[in-house]
Protein backbone atom coordinates (compact mmCIF):
# COMPACT_ATOMS: atom_id res chain seq x y z
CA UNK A 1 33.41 -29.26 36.32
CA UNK A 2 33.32 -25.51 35.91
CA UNK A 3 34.90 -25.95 32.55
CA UNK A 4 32.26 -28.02 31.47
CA UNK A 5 29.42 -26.38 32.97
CA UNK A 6 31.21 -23.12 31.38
CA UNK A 7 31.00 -24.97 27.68
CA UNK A 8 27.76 -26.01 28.07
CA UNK A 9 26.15 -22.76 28.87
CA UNK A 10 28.25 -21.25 25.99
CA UNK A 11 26.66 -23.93 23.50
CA UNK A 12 23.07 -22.93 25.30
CA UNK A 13 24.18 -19.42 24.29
CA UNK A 14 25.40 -20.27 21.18
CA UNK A 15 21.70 -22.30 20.43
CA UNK A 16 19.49 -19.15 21.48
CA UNK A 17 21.22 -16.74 19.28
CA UNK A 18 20.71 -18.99 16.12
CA UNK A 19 17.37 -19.24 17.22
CA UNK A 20 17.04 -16.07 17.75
CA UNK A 21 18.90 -15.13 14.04
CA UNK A 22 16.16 -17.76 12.46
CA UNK A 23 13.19 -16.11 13.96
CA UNK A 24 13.98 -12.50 12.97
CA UNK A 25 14.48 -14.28 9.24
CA UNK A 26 11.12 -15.40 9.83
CA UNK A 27 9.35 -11.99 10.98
CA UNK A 28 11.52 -8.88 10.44
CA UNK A 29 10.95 -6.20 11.80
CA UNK A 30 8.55 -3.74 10.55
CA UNK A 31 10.25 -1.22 8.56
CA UNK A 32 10.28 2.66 9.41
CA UNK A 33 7.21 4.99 8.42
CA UNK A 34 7.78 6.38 4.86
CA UNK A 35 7.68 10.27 3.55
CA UNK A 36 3.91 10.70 3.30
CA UNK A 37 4.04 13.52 1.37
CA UNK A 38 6.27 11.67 -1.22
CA UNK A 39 2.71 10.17 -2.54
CA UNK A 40 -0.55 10.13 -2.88
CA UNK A 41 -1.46 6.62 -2.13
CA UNK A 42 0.13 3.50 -0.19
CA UNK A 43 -0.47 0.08 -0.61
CA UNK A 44 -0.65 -1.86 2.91
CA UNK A 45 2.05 -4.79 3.41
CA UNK A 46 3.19 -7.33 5.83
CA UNK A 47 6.11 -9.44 6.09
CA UNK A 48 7.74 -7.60 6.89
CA UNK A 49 4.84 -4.95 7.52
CA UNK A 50 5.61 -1.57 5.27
CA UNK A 51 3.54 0.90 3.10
CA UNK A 52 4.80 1.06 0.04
CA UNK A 53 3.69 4.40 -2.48
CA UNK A 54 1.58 3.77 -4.88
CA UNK A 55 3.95 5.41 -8.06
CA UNK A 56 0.16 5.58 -9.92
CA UNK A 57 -3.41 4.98 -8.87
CA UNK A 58 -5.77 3.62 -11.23
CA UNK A 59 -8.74 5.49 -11.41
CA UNK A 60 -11.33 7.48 -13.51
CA UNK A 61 -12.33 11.26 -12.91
CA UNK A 62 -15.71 10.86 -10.61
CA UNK A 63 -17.43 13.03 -13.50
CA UNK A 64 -17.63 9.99 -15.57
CA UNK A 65 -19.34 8.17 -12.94
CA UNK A 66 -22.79 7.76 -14.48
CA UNK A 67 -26.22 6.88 -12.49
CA UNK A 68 -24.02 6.89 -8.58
CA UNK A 69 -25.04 10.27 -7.95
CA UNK A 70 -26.58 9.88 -4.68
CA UNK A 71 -23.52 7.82 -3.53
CA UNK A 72 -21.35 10.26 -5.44
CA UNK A 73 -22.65 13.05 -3.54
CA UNK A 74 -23.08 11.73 0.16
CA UNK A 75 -19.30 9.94 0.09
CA UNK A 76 -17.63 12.75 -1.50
CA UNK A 77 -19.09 14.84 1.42
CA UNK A 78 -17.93 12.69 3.96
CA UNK A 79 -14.61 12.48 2.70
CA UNK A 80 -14.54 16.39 2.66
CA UNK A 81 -15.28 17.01 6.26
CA UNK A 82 -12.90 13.97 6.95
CA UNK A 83 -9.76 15.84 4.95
CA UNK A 84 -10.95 18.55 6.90
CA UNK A 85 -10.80 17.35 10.40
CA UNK A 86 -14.12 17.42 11.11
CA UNK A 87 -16.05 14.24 12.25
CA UNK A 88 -17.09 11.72 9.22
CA UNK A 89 -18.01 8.32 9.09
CA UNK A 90 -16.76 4.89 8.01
CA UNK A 91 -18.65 4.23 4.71
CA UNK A 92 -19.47 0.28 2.94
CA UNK A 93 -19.94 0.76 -0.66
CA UNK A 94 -22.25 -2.49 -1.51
CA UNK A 95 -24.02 -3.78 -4.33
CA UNK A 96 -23.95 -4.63 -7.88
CA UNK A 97 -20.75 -5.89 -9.65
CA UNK A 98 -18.75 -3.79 -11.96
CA UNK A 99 -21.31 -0.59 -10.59
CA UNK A 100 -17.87 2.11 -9.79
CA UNK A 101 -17.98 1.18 -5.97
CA UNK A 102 -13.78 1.18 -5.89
CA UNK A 103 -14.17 3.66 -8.96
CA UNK A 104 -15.41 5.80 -6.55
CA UNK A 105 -13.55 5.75 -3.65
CA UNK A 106 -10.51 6.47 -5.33
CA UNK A 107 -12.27 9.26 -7.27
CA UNK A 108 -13.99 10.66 -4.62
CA UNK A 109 -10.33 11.04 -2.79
CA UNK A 110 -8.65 12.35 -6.10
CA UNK A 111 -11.16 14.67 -5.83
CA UNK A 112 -10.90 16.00 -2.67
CA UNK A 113 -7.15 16.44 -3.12
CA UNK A 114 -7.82 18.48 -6.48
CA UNK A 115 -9.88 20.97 -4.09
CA UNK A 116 -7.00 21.23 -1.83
CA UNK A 117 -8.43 18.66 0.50
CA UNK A 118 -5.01 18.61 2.38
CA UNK A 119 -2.61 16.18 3.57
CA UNK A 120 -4.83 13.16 2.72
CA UNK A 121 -3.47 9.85 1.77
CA UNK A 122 -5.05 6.70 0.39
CA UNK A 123 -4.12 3.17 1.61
CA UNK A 124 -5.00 0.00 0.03
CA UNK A 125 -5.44 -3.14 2.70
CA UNK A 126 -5.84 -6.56 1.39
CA UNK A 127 -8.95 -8.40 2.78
CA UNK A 128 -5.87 -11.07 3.45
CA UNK A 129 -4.44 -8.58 5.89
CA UNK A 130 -7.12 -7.54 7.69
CA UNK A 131 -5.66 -9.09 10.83
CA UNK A 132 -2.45 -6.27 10.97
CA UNK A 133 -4.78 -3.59 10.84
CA UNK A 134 -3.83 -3.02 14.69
CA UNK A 135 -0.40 -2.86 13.66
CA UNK A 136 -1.39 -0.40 10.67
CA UNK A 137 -3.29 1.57 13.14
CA UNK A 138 -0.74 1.76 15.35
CA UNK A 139 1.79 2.98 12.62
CA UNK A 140 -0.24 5.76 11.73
CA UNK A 141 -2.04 6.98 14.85
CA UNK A 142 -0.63 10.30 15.96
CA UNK A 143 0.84 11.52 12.06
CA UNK A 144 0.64 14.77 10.80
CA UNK A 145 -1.74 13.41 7.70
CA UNK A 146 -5.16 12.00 7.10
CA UNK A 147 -5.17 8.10 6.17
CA UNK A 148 -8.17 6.90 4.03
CA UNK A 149 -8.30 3.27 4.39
CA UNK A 150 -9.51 1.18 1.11
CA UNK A 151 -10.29 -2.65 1.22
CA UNK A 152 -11.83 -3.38 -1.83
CA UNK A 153 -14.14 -6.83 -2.22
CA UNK A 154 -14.42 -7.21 1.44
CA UNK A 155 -16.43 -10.17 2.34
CA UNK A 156 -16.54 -13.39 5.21
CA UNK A 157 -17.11 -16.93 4.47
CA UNK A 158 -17.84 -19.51 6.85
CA UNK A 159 -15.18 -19.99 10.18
CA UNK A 160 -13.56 -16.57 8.88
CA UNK A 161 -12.72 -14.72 12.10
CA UNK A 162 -11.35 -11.85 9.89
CA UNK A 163 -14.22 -10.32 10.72
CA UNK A 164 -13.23 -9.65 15.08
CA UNK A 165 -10.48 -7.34 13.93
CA UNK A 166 -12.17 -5.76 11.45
CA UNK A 167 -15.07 -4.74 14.31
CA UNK A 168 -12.39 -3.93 17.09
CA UNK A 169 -10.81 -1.76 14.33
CA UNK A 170 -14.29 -0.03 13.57
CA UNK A 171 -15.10 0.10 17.21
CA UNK A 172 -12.00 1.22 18.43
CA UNK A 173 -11.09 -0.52 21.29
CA UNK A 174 -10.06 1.45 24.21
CA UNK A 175 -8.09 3.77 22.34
CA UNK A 176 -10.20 4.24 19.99
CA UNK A 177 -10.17 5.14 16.55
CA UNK A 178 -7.26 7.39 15.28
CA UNK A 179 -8.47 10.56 14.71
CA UNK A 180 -6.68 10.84 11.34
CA UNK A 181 -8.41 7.73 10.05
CA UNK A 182 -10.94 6.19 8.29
CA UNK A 183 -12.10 2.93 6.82
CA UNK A 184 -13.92 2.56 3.35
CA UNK A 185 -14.66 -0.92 1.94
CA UNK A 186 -16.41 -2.37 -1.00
CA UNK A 187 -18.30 -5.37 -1.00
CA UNK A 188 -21.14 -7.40 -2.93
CA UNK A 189 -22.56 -7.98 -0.04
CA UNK A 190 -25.03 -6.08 2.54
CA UNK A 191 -24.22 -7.87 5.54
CA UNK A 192 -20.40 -9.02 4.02
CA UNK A 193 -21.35 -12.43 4.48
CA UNK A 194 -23.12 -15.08 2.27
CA UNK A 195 -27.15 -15.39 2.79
CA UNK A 196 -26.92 -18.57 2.83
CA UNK A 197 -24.73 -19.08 5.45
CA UNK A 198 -27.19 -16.14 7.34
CA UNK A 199 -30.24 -18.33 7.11
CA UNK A 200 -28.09 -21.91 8.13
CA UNK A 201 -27.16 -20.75 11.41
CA UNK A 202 -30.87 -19.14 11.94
CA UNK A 203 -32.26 -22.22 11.61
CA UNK A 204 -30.12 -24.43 13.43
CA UNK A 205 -28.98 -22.20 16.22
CA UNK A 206 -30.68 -22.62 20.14
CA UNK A 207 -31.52 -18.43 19.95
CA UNK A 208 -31.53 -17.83 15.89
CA UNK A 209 -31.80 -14.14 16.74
CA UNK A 210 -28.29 -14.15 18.46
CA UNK A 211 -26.63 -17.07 16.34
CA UNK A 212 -25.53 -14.60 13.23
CA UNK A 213 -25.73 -10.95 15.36
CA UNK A 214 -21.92 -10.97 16.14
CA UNK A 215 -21.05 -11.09 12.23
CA UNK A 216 -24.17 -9.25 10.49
CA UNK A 217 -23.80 -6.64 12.64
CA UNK A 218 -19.87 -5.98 11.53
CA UNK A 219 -22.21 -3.68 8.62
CA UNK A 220 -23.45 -1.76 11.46
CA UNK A 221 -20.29 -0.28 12.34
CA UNK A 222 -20.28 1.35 9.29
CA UNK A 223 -22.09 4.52 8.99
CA UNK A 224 -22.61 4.99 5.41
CA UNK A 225 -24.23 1.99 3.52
CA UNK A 226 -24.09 3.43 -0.35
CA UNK A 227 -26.00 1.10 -1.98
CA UNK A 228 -25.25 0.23 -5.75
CA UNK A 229 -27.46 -0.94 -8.50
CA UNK A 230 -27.00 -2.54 -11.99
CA UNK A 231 -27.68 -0.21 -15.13
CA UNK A 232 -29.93 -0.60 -17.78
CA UNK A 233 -28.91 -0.29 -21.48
CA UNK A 234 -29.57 3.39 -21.67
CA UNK A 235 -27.52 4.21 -18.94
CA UNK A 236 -24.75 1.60 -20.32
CA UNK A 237 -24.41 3.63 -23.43
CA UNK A 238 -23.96 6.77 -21.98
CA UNK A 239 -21.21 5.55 -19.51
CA UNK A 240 -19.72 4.40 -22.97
CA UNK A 241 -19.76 7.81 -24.67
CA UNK A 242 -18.56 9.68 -21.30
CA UNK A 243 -15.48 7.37 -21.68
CA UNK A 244 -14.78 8.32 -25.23
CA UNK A 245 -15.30 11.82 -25.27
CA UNK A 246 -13.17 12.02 -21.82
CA UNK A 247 -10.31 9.85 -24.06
CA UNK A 248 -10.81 11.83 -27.42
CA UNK A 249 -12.15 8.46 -29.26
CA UNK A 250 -13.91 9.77 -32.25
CA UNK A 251 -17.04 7.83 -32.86
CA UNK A 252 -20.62 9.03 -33.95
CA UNK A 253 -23.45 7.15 -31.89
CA UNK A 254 -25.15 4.82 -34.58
CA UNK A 255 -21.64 3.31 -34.62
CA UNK A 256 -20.68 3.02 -31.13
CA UNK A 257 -24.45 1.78 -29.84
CA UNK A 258 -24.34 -1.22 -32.14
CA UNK A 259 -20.44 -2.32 -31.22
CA UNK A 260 -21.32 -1.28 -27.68
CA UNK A 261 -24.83 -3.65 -27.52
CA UNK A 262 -23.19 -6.49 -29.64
CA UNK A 263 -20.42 -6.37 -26.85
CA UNK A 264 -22.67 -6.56 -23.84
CA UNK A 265 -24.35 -9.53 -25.68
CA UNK A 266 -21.18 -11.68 -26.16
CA UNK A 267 -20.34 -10.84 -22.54
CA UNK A 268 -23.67 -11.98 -21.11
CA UNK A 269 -23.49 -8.86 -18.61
CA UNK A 270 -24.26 -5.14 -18.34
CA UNK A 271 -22.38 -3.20 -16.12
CA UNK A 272 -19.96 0.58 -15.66
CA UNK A 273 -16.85 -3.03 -15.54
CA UNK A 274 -18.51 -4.05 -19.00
CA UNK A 275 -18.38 -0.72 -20.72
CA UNK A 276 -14.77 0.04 -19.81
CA UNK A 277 -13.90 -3.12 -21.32
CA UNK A 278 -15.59 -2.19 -24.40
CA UNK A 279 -13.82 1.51 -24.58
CA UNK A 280 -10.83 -0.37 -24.09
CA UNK A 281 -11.26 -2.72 -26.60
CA UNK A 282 -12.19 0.19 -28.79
CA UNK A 283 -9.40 3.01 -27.33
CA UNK A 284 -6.73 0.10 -28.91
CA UNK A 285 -8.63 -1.28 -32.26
CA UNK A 286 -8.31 2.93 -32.77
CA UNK A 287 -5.01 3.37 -31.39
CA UNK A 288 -6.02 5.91 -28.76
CA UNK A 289 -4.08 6.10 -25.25
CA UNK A 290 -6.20 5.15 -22.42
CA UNK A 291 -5.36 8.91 -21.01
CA UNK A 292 -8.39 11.11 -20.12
CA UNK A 293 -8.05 14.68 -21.93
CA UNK A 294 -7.63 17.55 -19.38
């Protein structure tokens, strides 16, 4: 008997460790903190969760940022005093499509770095991932650098709970907010959630005042709202020729309005996302480098 109750808890062993073996296949474990100052940028992973460096970060030089300069000028700002270590806020960048919300986030930090703005890095999250911020948080809380969180496109459909860790994130929790961090995000909309779907529950909740307060007010724990706006043609053409003389295109005016307008027209759209498709379009029927001169 002690044989075979000896065998059996060997095979019980045996069972638990291949368990065991599958599960860690399943969910490794998170991989060490990299060199921060080996980059400028990180993209935000999971499975197993790691930062990886971003080798290059695609983004314009915030001059060429036509008709944003309120937002320009009030996010910039806050993303000085925050490289600083002095107290800024979360910021929601919301609006038209295509209007240099991301654009400017990453510019705004590129810029802040060019001024000596300090040990601050820049780390792309996914909307996808939004649950593992608490791990992310937890990664980074108590590092000698300053984290910018980016999620760009960040909205919530219908039975999305997303939203819960994005507020305990924002509010903190009992720990609260690392000190070295900070949470931008771009989105279409206001409230990050459809109107539609705003007005439904209003009208078919018991108290239509507290059936949609939990998830509009997830815009409240930001405190910037930047709103965005779409351009008119004028201000569509000058984006345009800020592009080429930035990228040494050579093109008088006459020229580039009438490509530039036909463009729009085929596209059905005006927008800062239109005219860089147009410059590129044009940068490669000249054979110009999309690099920006200086």
């Amino acid at each position: 008997m002690t044989v075979a109750g000896g065998d059996d808890r060997a095979r019980r062993v045996a069972a638990l460790e291949r368990i065991a073996d599958a599960l860690e296949r399943i969910a490794p474990s998170p991989s060490p903190a990299p060199d921060f100052d080996a980059a400028e940028a990180f993209v935000w992973r999971t499975a197993p969760d790691r930062l990886d460096p971003a080798t290059r970060v695609s983004r314009v030089p915030i001059g060429l940022l036509v008709g944003v300069d309120r937002a320009r000028d009030t996010l910039l700002e806050n993303t000085r005093r925050f490289a600083a270590g002095m107290p800024a806020n979360n910021a929601l960048l919301w609006g038209a499509r295509g209007m240099g919300k991301s654009s400017l986030v990453k510019a705004a930090h590129a810029a802040v770095l060019a001024e000596g703005g300090g040990r601050l890095a820049l780390i792309e999250i996914q909307r996808e991932d939004i649950p593992s911020l608490d791990r992310l948080m937890a990664l980074l809380r108590g590092v000698d650098h300053r984290f910018l969180l980016f999620c760009d496109d960040l909205s919530f459909d219908k039975d999305d709970n997303h939203y819960k860790s994005l507020k305990a994130v924002l509010d903190g929790g009992v720990e609260g907010r690392p000190d070295n961090v900070i949470f931008y995000a771009t989105s279409n909309r206001r409230h990050l959630m459809p109107r539609d779907m705003i007005e439904n529950e209003r009208s078919t909740a018991i108290s239509p005042s507290e059936a949609t307060e939990e998830k509009v007010s997830l815009s409240d724990r930001f405190g910037l709202w930047l709103g965005f706006h779409p351009c008119g043609q004028d201000e569509f053409l000058t984006i345009i020729r800020g592009y080429c003389d930035a990228l040494g295109i050579d093109i008088d005016d006459e020229t580039m309005h009438a490509q530039a307008i036909e463009w729009r027209q085929t596209r059905g759209a005006i927008s800062g996302r239109v005219a860089w498709q147009f410059v590129t379009d044009l940068a490669g029927r000249m054979g110009r480098p999309m690099v920006f001169n200086g």
